[in-house]
Protein backbone atom coordinates (compact mmCIF):
# COMPACT_ATOMS: atom_id res chain seq x y z
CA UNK A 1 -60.20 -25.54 -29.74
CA UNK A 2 -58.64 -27.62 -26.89
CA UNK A 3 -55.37 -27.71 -28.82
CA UNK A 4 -55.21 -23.94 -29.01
CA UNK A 5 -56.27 -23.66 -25.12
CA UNK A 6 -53.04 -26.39 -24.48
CA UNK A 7 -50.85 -23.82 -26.63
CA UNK A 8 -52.19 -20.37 -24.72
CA UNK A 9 -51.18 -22.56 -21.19
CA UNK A 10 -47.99 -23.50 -22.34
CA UNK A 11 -47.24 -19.66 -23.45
CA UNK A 12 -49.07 -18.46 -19.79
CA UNK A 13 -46.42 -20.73 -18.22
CA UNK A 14 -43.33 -19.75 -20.28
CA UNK A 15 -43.82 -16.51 -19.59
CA UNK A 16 -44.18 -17.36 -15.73
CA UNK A 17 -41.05 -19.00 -15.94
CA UNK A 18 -39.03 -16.20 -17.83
CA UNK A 19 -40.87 -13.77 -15.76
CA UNK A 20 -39.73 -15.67 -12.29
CA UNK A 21 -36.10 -16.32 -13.67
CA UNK A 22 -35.48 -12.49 -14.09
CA UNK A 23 -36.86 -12.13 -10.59
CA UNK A 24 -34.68 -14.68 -9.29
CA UNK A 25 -31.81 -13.21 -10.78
CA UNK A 26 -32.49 -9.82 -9.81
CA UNK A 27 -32.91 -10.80 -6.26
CA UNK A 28 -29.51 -12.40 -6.14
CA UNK A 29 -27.70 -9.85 -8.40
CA UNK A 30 -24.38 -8.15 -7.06
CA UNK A 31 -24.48 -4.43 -7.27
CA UNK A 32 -21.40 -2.78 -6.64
CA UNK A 33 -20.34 -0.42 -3.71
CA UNK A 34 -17.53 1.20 -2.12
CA UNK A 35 -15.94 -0.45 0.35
CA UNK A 36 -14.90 0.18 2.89
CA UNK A 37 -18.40 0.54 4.50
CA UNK A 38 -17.21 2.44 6.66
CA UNK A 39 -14.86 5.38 5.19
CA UNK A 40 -11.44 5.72 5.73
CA UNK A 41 -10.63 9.65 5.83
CA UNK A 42 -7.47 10.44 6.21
CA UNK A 43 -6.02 14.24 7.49
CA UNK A 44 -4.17 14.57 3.94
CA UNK A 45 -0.89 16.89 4.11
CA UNK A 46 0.17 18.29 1.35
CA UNK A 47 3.92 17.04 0.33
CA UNK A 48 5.67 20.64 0.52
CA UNK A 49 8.82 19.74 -1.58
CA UNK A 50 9.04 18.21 -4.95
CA UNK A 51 10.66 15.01 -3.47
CA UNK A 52 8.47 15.00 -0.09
CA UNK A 53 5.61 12.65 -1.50
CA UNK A 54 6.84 10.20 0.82
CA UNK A 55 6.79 11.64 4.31
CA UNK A 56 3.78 13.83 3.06
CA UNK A 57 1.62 10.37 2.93
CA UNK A 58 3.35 9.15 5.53
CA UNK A 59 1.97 12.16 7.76
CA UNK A 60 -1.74 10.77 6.60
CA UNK A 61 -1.43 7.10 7.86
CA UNK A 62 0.56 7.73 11.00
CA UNK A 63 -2.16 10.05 12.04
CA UNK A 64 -4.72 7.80 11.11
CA UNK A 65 -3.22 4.83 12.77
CA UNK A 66 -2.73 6.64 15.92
CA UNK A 67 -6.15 8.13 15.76
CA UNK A 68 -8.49 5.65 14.67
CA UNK A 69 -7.56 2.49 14.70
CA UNK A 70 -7.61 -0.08 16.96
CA UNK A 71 -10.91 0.45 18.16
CA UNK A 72 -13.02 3.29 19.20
CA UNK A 73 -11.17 6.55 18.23
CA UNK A 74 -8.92 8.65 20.27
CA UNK A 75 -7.96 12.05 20.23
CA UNK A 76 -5.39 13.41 17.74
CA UNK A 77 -1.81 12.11 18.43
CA UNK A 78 0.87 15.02 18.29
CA UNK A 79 1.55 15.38 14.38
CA UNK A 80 4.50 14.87 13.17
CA UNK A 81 6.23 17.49 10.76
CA UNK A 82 7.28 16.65 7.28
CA UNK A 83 10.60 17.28 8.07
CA UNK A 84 11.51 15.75 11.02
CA UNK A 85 9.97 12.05 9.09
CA UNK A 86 12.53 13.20 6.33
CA UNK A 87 15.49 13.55 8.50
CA UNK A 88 14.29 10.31 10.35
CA UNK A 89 14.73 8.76 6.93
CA UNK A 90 17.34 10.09 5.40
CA UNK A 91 20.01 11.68 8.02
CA UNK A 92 23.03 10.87 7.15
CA UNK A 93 22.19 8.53 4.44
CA UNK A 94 23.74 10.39 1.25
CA UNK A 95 27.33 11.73 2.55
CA UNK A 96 28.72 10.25 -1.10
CA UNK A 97 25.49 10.51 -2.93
CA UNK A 98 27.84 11.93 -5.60
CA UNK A 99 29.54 8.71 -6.03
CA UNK A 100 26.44 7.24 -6.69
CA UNK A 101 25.79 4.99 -3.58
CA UNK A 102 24.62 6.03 -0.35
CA UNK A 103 26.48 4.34 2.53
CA UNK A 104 24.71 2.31 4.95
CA UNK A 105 26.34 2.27 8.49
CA UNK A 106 25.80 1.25 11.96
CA UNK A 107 24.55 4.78 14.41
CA UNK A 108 21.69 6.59 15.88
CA UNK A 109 19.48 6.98 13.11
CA UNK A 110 16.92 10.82 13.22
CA UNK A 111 15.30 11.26 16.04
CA UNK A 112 18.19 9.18 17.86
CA UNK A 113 15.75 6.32 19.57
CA UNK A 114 17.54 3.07 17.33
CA UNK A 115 20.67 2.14 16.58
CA UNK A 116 20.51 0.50 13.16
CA UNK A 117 21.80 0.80 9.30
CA UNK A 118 20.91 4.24 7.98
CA UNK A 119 17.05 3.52 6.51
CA UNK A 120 17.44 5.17 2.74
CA UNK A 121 19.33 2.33 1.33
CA UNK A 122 18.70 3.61 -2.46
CA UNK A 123 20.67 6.24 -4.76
CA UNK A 124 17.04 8.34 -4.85
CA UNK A 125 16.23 11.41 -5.38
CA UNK A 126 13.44 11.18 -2.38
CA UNK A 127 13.00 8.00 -0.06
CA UNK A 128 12.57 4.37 -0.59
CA UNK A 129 10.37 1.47 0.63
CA UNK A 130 12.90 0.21 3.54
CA UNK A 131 13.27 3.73 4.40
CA UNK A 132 9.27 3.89 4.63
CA UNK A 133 8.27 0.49 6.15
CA UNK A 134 11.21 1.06 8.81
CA UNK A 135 9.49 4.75 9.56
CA UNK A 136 5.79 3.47 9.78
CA UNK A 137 7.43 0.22 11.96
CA UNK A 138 8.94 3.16 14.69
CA UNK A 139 6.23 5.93 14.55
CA UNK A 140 3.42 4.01 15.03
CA UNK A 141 1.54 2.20 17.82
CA UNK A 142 3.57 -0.72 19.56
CA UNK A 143 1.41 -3.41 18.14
CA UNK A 144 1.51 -2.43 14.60
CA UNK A 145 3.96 -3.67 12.02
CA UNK A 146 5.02 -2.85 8.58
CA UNK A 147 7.11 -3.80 5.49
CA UNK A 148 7.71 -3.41 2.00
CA UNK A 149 6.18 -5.64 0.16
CA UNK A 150 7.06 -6.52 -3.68
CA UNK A 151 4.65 -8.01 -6.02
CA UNK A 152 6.43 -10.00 -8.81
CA UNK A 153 3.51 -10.72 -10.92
CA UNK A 154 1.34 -8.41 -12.10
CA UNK A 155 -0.62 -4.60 -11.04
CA UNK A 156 -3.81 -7.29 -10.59
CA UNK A 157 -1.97 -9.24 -8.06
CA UNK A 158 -0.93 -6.42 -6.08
CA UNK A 159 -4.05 -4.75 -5.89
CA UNK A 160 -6.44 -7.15 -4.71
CA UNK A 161 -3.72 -7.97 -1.67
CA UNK A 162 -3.03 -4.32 -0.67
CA UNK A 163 -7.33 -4.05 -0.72
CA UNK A 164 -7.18 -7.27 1.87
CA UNK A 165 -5.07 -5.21 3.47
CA UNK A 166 -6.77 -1.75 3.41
CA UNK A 167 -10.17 -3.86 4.40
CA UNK A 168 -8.54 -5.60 7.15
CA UNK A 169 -6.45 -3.31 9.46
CA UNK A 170 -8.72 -0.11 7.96
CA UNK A 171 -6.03 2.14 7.27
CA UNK A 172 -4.49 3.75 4.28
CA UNK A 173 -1.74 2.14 2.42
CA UNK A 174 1.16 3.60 0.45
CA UNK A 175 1.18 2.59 -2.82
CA UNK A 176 4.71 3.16 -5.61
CA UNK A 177 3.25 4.67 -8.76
CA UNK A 178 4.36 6.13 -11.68
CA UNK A 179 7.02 3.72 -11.95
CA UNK A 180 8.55 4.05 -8.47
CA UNK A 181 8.82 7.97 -9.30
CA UNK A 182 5.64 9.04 -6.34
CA UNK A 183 3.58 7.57 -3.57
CA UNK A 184 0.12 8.36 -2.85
CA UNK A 185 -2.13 6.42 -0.46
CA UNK A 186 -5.25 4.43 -1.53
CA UNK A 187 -8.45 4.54 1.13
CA UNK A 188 -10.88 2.54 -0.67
CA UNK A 189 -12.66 1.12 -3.63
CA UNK A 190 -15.53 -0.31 -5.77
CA UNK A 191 -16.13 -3.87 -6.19
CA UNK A 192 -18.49 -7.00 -6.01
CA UNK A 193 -17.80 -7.84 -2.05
CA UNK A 194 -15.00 -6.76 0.72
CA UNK A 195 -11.65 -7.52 0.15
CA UNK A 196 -11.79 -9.79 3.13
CA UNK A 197 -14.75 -12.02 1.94
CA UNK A 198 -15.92 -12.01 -1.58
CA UNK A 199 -14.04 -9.37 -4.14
CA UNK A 200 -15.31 -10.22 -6.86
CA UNK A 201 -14.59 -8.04 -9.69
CA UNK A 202 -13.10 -4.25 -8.71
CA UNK A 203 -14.36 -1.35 -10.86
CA UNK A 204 -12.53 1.46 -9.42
CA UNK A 205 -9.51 2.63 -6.93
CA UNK A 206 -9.87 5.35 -4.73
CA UNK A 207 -7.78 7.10 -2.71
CA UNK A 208 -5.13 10.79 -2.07
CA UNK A 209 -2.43 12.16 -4.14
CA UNK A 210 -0.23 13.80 -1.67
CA UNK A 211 1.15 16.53 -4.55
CA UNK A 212 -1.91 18.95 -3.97
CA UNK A 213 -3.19 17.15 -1.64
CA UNK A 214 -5.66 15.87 -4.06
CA UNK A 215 -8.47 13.09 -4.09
CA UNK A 216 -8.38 10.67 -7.11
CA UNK A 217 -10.74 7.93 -8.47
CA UNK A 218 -9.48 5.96 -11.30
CA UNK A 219 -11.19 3.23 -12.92
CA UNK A 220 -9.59 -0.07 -12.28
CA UNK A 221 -8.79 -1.04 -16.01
CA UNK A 222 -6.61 2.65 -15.79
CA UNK A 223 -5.29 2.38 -12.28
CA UNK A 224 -3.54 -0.92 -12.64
CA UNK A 225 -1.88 0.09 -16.74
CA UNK A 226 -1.09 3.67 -16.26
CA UNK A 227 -1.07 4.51 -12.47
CA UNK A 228 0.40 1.14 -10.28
CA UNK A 229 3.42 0.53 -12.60
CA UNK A 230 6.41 -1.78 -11.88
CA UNK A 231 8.92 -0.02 -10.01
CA UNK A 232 11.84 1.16 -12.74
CA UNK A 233 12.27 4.46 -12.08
CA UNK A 234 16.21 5.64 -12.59
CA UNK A 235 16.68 8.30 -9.13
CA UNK A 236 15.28 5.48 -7.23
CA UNK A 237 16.88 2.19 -8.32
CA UNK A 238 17.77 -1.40 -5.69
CA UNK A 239 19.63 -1.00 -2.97
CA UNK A 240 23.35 -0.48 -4.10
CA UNK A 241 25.05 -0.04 -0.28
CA UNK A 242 27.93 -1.57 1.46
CA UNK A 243 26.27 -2.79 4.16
CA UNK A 244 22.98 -4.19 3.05
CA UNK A 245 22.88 -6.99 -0.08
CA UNK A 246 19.32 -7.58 -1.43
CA UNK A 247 18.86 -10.57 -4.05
CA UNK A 248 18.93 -9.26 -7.91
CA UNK A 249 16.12 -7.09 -8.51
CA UNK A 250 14.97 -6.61 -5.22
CA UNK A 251 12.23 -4.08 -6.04
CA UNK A 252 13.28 -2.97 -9.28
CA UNK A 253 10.35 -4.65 -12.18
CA UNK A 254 7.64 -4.91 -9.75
CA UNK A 255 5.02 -3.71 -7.90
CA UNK A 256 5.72 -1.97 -4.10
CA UNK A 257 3.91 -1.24 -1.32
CA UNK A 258 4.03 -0.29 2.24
CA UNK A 259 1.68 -2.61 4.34
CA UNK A 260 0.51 -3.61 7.57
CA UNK A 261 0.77 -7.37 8.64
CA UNK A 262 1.49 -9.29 11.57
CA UNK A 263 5.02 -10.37 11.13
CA UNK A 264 6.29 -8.80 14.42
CA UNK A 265 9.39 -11.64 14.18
CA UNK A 266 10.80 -9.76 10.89
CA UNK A 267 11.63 -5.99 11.10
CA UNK A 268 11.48 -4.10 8.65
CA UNK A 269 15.03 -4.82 6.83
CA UNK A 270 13.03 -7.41 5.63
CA UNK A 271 10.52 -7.41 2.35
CA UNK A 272 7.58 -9.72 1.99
CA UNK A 273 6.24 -10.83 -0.87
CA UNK A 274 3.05 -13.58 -1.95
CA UNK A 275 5.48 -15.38 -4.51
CA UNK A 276 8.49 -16.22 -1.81
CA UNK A 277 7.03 -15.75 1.76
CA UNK A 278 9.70 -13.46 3.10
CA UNK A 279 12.78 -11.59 0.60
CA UNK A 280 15.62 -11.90 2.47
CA UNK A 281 18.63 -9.20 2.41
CA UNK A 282 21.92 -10.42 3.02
CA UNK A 283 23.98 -8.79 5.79
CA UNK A 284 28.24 -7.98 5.38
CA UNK A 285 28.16 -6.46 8.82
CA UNK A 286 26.72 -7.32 11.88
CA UNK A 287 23.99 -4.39 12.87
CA UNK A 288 21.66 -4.57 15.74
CA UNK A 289 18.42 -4.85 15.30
CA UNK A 290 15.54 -2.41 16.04
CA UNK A 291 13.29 -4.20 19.10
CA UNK A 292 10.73 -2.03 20.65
C-alpha cells in the first residue's frame, strides 16, 4: 500500500511539473505582430505611365517624410507631380540614348536648384537608384539623407537591414523588385520583435505596389525568392556614362534599395553597402557637389 501511495505522489508531481513547464513556456512565448506598432500609411499615387513606378513611390515617401516624420505631424507639404520628379531625374539625361549610353555632364539639373552630373546614370527604360537616392536627398527635409544601397549577399540580408531601417526613421522605403524591372515601397511587417531590438524570425512583408496603387502582403519565404530579386534586369543595367565610373557590377547581381541613414558627409553619388562600408564611384571630371 505505501509503495503504491509513493508511485500516485510521484505521478501527482510529474504532472505538476509538465503542467507548470507548459505554463512557463506559454508565459514567455513570442507571438508574432506587425510592426511597426504604430502604422506607417502612406498617400499612395498611382504610377500613371508604364515606366513611372519610380517617381510614383517616390510621391508616397516624400509626402510622408514631409508630413509625418520627425515628430508630431504637420500639415500636408505641397505635392509634388509625377512629372516634374521625372524631369528632375531624367532631363537631359538620354540625348544619345540610341547609342546606348546616356551622357552624364556637368549643368542645372530639373528644377534648376544644383549644379551636378545629370542623376539617370543608366541606359533604362525608367530611372535608376542614383537617380532616386539623389531625388529623395533634394526633395526632402534638410536633415534627412539618402542613398542607394546594394546588398551583395543575399534577399535575407537585405531585408532585415531595410526593416532596421523602416523601424528606425518610420518611413517607407523603396525597394528594386522583379529583378531591377519595378519599385514599390514596403511599410511594414510580421515578425518575432522590432527591427530595432529583437527580429527574430519575419513571417511576412508588407507594403504598396505603385502600378494600381495596390496593397500587397507576401509571406516572407515568397517575398525574398520571387519578389526582392538581384538586380539583372537588361533596360536598366550599371552605370555605362562618361563621366561617372562605378567598380564592376556596381548594382547589377544584387539587391537595391533606397534608404535613409545618417551619412550627411557622402551625397548621394555615393552607394552604401553592409559588405564594404561605402561603394565608391570613380570620377573622370571634376563636378561640384550638391551641398544644401
Amino acid at each position: 500500500m505505501l509503495k503504491k501511495n509513493k508511485y500516485r505522489i510521484y505521478f501527482v508531481f510529474l504532472l505538476i511539473f509538465v503542467f507548470t513547464i507548459f505554463k512557463f513556456s506559454d508565459a514567455f512565448s513570442i507571438t508574432p505582430q506587425w510592426y511597426p506598432l504604430s502604422p506607417i500609411q502612406p498617400t499612395v499615387y498611382d504610377q500613371g505611365q508604364p515606366n513611372w513606378c519610380g517617381p510614383g513611390a517616390l510621391q508616397s515617401v516624400i509626402q510622408w517624410s514631409g508630413q509625418y516624420n520627425d515628430g508630431t505631424p504637420t500639415p500636408a507639404p505641397t505635392m509634388i507631380t509625377k512629372a516634374v520628379l521625372w524631369q528632375f531625374m531624367r532631363d537631359n539625361t538620354c540625348k544619345d540614348i540610341g547609342t546606348g549610353r546616356d551622357v552624364a555632364l556637368v549643368g542645372p539639373v530639373g528644377d534648376g536648384e544644383n549644379d551636378v552630373r545629370r542623376l539617370n546614370i543608366a541606359y533604362d527604360f525608367g530611372v535608376d537608384p542614383h537617380a532616386l537616392a539623389w531625388t529623395m536627398w533634394r526633395k526632402t527635409g534638410p536633415n534627412h539623407f539618402y542613398h542607394y544601397w546594394i546588398y551583395y549577399n543575399s534577399a535575407e540580408e537585405a531585408t532585415r537591414s531595410l526593416l532596421f531601417t523602416l523601424e528606425k526613421y518610420h518611413e517607407p522605403v523603396l525597394v528594386a523588385v522583379n529583378h531591377g524591372a519595378h519599385w514599390v515601397l514596403v511599410t511594414g511587417y510580421q515578425a518575432d520583435g522590432p527591427a530595432t531590438e529583437n527580429l527574430g524570425t519575419v513571417y511576412a512583408i508588407r507594403g504598396w505596389d505603385p502600378f494600381g496603387p495596390v496593397e500587397f502582403n507576401y509571406p516572407y519565404s515568397e517575398w525574398i525568392s520571387s519578389h526582392f530579386t538581384a538586380y539583372t534586369y537588361y533596360q536598366d543595367p550599371d552605370p555605362s556614362t562618361g563621366g561617372y565610373v562605378p567598380p564592376p557590377d556596381h548594382w547589377k547581381n544584387h539587391w537595391v534599395t533606397i534608404e535613409r541613414d545618417l551619412r550627411s558627409d557622402l551625397n548621394a553619388d555615393w552607394g552604401l553597402s553592409l559588405s564594404t562600408g561605402v561603394v565608391y564611384p570613380i570620377f573622370r571630371v571634376r563636378i561640384p557637389l550638391v551641398v544644401r
